[in-house]
N, C-alpha and C. Protein backbone atom coordinates (compact mmCIF):
# COMPACT_ATOMS: atom_id res chain seq x y z
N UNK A 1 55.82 -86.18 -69.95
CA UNK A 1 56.65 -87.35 -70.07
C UNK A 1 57.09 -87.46 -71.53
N UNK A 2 58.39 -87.57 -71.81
CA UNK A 2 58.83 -87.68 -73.04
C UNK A 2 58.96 -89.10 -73.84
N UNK A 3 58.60 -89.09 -75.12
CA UNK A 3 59.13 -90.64 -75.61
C UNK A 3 60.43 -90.94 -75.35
N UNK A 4 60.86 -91.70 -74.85
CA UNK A 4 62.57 -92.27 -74.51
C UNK A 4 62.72 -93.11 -75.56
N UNK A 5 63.71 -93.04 -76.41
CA UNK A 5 63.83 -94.22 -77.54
C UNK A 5 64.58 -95.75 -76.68
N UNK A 6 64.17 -96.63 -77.04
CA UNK A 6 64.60 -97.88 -76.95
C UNK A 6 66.05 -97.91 -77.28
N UNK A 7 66.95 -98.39 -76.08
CA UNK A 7 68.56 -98.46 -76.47
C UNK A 7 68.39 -99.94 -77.70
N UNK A 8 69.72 -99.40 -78.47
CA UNK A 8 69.87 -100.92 -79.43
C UNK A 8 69.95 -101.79 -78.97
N UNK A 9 70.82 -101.76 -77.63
CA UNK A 9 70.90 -103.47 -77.25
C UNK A 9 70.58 -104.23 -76.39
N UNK A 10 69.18 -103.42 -75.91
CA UNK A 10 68.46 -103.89 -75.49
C UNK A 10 67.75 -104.90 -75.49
N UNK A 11 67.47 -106.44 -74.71
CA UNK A 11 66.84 -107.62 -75.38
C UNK A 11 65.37 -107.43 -75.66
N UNK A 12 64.81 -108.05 -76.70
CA UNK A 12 63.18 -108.01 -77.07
C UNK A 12 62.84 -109.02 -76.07
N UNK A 13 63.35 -110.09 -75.47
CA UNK A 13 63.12 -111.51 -74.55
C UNK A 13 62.41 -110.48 -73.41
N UNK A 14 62.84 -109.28 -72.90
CA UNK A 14 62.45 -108.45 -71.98
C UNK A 14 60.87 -107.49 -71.89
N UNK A 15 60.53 -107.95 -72.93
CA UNK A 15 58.65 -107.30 -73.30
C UNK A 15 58.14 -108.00 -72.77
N UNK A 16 57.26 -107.70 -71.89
CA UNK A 16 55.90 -108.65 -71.55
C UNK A 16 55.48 -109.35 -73.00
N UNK A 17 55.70 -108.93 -74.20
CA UNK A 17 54.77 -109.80 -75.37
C UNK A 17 55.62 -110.52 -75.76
N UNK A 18 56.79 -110.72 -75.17
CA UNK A 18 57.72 -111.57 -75.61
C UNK A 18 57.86 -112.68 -74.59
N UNK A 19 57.88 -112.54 -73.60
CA UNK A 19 57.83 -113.26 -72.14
C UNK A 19 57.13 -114.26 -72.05
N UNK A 20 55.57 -113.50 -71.87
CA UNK A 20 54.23 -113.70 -71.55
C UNK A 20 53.75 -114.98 -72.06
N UNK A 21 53.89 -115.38 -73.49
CA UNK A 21 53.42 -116.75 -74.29
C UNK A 21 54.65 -117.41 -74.02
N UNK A 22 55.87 -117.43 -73.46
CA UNK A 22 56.62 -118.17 -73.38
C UNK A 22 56.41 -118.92 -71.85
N UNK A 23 56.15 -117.87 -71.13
CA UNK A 23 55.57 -118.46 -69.75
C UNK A 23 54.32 -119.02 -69.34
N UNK A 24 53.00 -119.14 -70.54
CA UNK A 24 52.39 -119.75 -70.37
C UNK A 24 52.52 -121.31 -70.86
N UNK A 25 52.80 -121.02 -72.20
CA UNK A 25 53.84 -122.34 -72.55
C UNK A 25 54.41 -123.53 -71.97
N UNK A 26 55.23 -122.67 -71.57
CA UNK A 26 55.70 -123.68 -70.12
C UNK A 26 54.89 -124.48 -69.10
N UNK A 27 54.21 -123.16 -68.05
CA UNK A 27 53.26 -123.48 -67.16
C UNK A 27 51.84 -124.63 -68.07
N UNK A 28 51.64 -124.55 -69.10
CA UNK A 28 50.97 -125.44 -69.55
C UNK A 28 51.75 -126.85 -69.85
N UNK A 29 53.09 -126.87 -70.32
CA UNK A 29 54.04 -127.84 -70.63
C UNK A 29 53.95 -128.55 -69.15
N UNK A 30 54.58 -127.49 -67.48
CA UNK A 30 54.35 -128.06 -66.69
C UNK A 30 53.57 -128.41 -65.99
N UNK A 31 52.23 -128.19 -65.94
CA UNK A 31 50.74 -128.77 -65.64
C UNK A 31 50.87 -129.92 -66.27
N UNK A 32 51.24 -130.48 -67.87
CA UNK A 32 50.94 -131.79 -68.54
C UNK A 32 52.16 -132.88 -67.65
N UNK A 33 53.53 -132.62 -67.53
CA UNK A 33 54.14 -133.00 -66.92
C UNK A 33 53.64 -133.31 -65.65
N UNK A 34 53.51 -132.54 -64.87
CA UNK A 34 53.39 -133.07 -63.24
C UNK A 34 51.72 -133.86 -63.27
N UNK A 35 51.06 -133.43 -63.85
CA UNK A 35 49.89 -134.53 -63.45
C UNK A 35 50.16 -135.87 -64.11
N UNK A 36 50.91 -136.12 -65.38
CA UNK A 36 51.19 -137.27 -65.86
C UNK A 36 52.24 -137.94 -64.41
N UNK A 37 53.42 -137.13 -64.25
CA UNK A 37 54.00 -137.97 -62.91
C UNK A 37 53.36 -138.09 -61.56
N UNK A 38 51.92 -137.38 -61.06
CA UNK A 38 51.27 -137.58 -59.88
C UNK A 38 50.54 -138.54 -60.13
N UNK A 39 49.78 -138.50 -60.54
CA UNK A 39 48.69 -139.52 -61.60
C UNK A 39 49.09 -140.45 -62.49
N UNK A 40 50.09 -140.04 -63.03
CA UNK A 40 50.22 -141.39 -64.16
C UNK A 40 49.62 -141.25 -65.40
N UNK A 41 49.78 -141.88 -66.33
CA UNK A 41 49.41 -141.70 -67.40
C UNK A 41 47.48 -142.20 -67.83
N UNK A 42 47.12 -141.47 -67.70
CA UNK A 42 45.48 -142.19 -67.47
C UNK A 42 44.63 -141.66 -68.72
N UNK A 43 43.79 -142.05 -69.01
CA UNK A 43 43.33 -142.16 -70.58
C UNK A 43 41.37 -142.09 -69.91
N UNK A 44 41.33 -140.67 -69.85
CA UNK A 44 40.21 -139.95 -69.01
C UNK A 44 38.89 -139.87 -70.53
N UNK A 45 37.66 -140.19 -70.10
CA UNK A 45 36.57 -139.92 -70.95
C UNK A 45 36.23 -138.95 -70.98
N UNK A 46 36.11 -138.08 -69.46
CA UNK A 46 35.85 -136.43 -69.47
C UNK A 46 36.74 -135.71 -69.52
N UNK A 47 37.02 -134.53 -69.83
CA UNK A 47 38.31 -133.79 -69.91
C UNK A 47 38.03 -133.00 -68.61
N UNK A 48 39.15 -132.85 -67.42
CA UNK A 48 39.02 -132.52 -66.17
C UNK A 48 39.48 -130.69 -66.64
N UNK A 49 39.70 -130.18 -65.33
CA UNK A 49 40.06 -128.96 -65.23
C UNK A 49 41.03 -128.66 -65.51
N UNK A 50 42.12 -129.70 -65.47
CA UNK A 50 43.53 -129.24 -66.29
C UNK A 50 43.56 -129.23 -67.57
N UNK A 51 42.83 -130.02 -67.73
CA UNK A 51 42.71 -129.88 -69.54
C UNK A 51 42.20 -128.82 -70.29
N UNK A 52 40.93 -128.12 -69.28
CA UNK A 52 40.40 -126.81 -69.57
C UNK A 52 41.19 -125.71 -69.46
N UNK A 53 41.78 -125.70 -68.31
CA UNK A 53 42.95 -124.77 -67.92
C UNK A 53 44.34 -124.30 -69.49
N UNK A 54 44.59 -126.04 -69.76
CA UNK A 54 45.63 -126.03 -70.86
C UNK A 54 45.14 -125.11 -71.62
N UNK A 55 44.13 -125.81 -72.01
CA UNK A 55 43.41 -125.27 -73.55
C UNK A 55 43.28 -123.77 -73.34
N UNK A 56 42.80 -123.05 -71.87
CA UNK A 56 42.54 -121.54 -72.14
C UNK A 56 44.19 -120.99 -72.19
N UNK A 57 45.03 -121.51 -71.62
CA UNK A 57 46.72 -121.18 -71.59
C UNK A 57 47.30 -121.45 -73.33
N UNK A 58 46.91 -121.95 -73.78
CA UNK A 58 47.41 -122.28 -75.04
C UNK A 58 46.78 -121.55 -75.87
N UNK A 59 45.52 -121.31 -76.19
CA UNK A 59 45.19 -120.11 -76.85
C UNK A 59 44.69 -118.37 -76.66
N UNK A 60 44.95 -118.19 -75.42
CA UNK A 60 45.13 -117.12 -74.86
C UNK A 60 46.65 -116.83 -75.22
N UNK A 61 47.69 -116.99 -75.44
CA UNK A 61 49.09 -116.51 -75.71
C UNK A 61 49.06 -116.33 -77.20
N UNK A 62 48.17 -116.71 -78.49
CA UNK A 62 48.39 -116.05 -79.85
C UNK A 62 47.93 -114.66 -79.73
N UNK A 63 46.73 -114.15 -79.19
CA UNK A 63 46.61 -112.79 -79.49
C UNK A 63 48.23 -112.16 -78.92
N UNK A 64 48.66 -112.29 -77.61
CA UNK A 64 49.91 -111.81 -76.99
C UNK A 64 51.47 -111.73 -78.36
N UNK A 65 51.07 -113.52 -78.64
CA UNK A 65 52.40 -113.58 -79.60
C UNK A 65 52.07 -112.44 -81.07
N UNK A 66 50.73 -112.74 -81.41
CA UNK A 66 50.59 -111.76 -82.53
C UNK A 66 50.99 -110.38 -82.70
N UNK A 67 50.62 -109.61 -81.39
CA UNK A 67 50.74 -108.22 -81.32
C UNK A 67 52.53 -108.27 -81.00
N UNK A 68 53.27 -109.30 -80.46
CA UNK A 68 55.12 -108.82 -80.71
C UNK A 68 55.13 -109.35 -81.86
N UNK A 69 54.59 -110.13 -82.84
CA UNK A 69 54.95 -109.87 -84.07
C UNK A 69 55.11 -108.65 -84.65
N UNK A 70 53.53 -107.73 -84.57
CA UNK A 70 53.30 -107.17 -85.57
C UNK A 70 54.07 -105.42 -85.24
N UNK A 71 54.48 -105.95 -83.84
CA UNK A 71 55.14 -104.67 -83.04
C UNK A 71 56.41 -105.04 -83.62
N UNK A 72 57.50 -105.55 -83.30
CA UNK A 72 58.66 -105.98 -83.53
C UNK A 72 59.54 -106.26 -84.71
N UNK A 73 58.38 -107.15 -85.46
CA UNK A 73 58.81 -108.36 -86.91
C UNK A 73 59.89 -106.96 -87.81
N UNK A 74 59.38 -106.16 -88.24
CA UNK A 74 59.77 -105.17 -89.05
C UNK A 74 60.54 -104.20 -88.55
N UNK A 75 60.87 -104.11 -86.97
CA UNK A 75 62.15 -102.98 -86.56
C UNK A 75 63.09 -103.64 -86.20
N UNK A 76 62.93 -104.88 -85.66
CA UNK A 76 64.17 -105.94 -85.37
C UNK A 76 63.93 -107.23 -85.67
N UNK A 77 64.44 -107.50 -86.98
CA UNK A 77 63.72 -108.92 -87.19
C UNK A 77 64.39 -109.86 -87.00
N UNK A 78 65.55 -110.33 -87.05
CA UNK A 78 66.77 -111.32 -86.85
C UNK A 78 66.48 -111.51 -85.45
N UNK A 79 65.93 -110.87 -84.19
CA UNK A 79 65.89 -111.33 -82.95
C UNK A 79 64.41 -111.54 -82.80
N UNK A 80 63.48 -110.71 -83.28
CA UNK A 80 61.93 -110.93 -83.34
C UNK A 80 62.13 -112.39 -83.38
N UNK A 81 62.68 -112.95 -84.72
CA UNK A 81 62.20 -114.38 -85.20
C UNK A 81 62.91 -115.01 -84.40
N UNK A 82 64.29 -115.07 -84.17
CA UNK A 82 64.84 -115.69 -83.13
C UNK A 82 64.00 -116.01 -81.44
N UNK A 83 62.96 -114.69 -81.20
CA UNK A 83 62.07 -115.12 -79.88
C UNK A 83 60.78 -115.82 -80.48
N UNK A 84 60.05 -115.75 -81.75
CA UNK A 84 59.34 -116.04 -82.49
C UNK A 84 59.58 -117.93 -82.32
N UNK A 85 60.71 -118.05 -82.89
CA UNK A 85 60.79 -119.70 -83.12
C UNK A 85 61.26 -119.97 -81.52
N UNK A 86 61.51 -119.56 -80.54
CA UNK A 86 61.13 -120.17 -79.29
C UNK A 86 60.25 -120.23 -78.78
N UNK A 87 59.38 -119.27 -79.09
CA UNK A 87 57.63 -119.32 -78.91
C UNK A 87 56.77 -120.49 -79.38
N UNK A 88 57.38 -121.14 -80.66
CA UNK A 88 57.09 -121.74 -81.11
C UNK A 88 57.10 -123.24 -80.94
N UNK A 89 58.62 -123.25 -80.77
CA UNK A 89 59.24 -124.39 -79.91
C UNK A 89 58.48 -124.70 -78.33
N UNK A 90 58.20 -124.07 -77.51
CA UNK A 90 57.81 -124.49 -76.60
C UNK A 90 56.77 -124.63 -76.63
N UNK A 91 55.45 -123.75 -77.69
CA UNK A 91 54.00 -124.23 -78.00
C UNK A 91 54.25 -125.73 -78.02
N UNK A 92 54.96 -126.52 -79.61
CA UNK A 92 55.17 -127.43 -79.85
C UNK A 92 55.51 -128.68 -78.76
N UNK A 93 56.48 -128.22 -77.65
CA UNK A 93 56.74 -128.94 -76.45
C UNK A 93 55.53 -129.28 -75.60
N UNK A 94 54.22 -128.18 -75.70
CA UNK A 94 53.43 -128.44 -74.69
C UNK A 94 52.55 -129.29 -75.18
N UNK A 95 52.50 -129.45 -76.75
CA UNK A 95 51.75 -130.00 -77.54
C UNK A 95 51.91 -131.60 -77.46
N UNK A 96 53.41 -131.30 -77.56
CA UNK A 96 53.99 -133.01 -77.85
C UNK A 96 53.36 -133.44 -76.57
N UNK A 97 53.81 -133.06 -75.53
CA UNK A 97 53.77 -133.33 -74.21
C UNK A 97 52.25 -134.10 -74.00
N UNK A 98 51.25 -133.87 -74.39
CA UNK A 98 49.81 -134.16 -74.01
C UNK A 98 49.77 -135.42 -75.26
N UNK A 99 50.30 -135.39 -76.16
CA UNK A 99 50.14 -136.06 -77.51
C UNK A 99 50.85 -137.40 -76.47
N UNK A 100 51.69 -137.17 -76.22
CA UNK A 100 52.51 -138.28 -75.64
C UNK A 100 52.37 -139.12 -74.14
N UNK A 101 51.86 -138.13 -73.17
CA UNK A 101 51.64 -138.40 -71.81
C UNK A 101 49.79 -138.71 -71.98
N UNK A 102 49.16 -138.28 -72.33
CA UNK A 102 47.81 -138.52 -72.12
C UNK A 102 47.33 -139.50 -73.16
């Protein structure tokens, strides 16, 4: 099997390490969402299973985001950072989201 080089214009959005923390992101953004609208906004003493769930979804995606940094940052960087600060952005969304609903 030969190395095939990567076409140029090809999107980086298309790597699993690019994807991957963006879709947990979310799925953690939408776990905080839908139990705040099933439930309501409730102000819990124990932290239930969604909360455990968040927390392993939210820091399980830096090792992922790290390695398309350290793959990417330096052969395409104008789009690296461009998927970089949406990675970021939607961390931040899932963040606000619990800051605000819980």
């Amino acid at each position: 099997m030969s190395n095939v080089p990567v076409a140029r214009n090809q999107s980086l959005i298309k790597q699993p390490s690019a994807f991957i923390p963006l879709v947990m992101s979310l799925a953690s953004l939408a776990m905080v969402v839908l139990r705040a609208a099933i439930f309501g906004v409730v102000h819990e003493a124990d932290e239930g299973t969604a909360a455990h769930v968040f927390q392993v979804l939210m820091v399980a995606q830096i090792p992922v985001a790290a390695y398309f940094v350290f793959k990417n940052l330096s052969r395409h960087p104008r789009q690296a950072l461009r998927i970089l600060a949406l990675q970021v952005g939607v961390w931040i969304a899932a963040f606000a989201s619990v800051y605000w609903l819980t």
